[in-house]
Protein backbone atom coordinates (compact mmCIF):
# COMPACT_ATOMS: atom_id res chain seq x y z
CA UNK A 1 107.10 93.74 105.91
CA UNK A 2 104.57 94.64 103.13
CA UNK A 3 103.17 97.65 102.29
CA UNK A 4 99.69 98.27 102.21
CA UNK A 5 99.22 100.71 100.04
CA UNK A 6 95.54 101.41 100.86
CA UNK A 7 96.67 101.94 104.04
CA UNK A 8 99.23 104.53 103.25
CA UNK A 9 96.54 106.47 101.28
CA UNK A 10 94.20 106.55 104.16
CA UNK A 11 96.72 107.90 106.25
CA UNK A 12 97.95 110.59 103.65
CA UNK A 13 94.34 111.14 102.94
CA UNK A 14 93.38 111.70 106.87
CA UNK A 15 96.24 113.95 107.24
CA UNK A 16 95.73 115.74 103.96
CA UNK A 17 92.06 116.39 104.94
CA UNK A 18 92.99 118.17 107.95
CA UNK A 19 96.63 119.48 106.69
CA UNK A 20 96.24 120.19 103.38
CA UNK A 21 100.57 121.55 103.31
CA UNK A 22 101.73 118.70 105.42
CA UNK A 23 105.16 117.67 104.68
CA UNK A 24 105.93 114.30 102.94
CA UNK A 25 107.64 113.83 106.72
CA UNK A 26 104.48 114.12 108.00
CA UNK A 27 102.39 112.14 105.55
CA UNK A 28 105.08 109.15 106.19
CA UNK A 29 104.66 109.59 109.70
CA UNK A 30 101.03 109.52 109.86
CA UNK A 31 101.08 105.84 107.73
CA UNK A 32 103.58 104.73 109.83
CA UNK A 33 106.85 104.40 107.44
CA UNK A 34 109.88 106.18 106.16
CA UNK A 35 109.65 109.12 104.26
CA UNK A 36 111.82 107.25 101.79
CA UNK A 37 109.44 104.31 101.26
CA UNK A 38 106.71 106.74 100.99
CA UNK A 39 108.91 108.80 98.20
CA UNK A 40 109.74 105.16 96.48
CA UNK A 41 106.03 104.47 96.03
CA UNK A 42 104.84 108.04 95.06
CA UNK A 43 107.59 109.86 94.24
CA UNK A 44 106.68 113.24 94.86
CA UNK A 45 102.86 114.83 95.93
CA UNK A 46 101.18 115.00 92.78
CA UNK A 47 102.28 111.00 92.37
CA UNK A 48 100.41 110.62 95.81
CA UNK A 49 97.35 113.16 94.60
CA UNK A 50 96.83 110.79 91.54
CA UNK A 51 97.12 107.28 94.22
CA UNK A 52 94.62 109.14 96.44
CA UNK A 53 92.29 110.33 92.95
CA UNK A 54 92.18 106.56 91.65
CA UNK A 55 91.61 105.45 95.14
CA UNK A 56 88.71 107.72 95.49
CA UNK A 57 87.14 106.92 92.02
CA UNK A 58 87.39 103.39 93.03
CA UNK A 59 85.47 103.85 95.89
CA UNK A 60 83.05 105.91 94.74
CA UNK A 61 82.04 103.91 91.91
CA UNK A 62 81.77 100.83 94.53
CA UNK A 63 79.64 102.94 96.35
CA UNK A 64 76.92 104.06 93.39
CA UNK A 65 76.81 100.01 92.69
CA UNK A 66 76.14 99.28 96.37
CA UNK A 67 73.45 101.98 96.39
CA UNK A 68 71.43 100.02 93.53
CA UNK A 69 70.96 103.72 91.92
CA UNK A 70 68.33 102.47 89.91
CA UNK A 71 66.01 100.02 92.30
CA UNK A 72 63.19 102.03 94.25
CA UNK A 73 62.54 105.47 94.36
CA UNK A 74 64.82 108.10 93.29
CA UNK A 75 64.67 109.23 97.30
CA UNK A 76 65.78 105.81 98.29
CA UNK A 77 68.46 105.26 96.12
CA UNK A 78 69.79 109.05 97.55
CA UNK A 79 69.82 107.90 100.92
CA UNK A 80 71.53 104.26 99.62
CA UNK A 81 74.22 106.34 97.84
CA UNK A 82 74.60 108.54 101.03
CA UNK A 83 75.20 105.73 103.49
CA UNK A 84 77.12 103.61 101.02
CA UNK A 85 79.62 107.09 100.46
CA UNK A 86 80.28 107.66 104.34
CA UNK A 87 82.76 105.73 104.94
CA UNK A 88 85.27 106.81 101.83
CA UNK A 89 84.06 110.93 103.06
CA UNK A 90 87.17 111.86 104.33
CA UNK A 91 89.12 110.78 101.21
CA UNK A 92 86.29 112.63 98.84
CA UNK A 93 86.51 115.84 101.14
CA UNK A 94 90.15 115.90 100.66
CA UNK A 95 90.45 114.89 96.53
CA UNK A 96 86.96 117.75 96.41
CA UNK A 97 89.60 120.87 97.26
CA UNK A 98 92.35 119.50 95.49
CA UNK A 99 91.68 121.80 92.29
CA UNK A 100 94.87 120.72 90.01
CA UNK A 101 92.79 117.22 89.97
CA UNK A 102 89.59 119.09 88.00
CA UNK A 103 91.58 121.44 86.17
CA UNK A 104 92.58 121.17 82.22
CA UNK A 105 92.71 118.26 80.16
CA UNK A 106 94.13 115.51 81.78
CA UNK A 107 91.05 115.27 84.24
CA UNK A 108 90.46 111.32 85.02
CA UNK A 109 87.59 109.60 82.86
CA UNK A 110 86.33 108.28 86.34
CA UNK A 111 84.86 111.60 87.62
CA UNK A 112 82.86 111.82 83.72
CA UNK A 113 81.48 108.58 84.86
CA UNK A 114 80.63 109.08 88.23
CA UNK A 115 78.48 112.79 87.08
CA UNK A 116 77.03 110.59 84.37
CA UNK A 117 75.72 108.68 87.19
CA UNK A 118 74.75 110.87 89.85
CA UNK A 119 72.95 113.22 87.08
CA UNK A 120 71.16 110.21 85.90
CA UNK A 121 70.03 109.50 90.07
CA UNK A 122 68.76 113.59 89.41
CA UNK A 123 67.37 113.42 86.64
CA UNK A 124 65.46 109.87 86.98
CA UNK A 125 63.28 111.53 90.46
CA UNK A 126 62.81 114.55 88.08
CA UNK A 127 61.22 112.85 85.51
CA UNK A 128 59.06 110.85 88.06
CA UNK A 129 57.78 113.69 90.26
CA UNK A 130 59.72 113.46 93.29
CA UNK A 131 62.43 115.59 92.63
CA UNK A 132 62.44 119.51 91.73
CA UNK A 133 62.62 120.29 88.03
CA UNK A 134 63.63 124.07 88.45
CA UNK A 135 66.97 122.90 89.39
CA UNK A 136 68.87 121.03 87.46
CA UNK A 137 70.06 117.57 87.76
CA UNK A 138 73.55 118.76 87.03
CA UNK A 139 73.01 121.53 89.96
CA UNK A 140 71.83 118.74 92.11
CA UNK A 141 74.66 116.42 91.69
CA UNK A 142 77.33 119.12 92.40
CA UNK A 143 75.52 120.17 95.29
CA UNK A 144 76.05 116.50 96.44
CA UNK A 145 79.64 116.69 96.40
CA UNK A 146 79.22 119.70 98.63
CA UNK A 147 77.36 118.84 101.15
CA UNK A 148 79.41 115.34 100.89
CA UNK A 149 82.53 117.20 101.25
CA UNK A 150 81.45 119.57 104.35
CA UNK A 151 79.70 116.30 106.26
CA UNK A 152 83.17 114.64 105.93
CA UNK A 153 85.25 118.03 107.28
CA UNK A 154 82.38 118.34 109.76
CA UNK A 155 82.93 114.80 111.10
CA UNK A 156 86.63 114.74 110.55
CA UNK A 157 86.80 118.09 113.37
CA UNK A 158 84.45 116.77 115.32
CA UNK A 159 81.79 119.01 114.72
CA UNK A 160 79.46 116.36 113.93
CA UNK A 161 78.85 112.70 114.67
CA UNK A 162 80.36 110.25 112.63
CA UNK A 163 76.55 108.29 113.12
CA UNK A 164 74.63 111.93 112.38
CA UNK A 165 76.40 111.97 108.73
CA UNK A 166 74.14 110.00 106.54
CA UNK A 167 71.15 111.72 108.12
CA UNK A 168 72.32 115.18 107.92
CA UNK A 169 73.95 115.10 104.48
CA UNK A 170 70.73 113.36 102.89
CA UNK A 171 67.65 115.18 105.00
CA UNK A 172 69.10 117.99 104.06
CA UNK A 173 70.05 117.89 100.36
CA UNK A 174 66.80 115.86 99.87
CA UNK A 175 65.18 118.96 101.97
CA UNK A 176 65.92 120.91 99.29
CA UNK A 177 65.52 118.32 96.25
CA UNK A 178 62.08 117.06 97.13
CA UNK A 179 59.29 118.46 95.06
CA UNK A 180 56.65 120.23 96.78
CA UNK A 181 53.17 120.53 96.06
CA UNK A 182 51.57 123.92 94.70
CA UNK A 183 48.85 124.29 97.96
């Protein structure tokens, strides 16, 4: 039998997200294999923290070229990126506490790349009018992984629909976002 090693991430990162000191027992169990297969193909939890980081970079960066960041409106291409993130939210709510992953030098050039982006999303609606300049685009974009983050432990303990996550998560950072006018 093969191992699919996406598989065994989303497990580890379901568990993870809910039991952030679950045992390598317990992350084995949860994908469904030994704890020494697990240990042969990530030997040891920060070896399975850097699987689940490239992972999550991976699908995150599939998910700002899906969203077409730079077609339409910046407001649009929010609610694109929104939908096209819900599906990888449990994985980014898990790798968003994980602070050893943010910390130092040896942070991964993929998270660089995916600010660049995001900012850029920011920045473009400020420059066109729809989105607030008194906050920046940097603010903006970590306020994003927030309430991307929170949606995906909201939904994960069943304190909100899986189908109400797109909606909350963008009506309500684009709630905030959205310029206003002076009246």
């Amino acid at each position: 039998m093969s191992l699919d090693r996406d598989q065994v991430l989303r497990a580890a990162a379901d568990l993870l997200t809910r039991k952030a000191t679950a045992t390598t027992e317990e992350v084995a169990r949860a994908a469904g294999i030994s704890r020494a297969t697990l240990n042969r193909h990530f030997p040891g939890r920060d070896a399975l923290v850097r699987a689940l980081e490239d992972l999550g970079i991976a699908e995150c960066e599939a998910a700002l070229d899906a969203a077409r960041l730079a077609e339409g409106t910046a407001e649009e291409a929010v609610r694109r990126l929104v939908r096209a993130l819900e599906p990888c939210t449990s994985l980014l709510a898990f790798l968003y506490s994980e602070n050893q992953l943010f910390e130092g030098d040896g942070q991964h050039a993929g998270w660089s790349r995916i600010d660049a982006r995001l900012t850029e999303l920011f920045r473009r609606g400020q420059e066109s009018g729809e989105f607030r300049i008194d906050l920046s685009a940097v603010w903006l974009t970590e306020a994003l992984y927030g309430l991307l983050a929170a949606g995906g432990w909201a939904v994960i303990e069943g304190r909100a629909a899986r189908n109400d996550f797109t909606h909350m998560i963008a009506e309500l950072l684009l709630g905030g976002t959205m310029r206003r006018d002076a009246s």
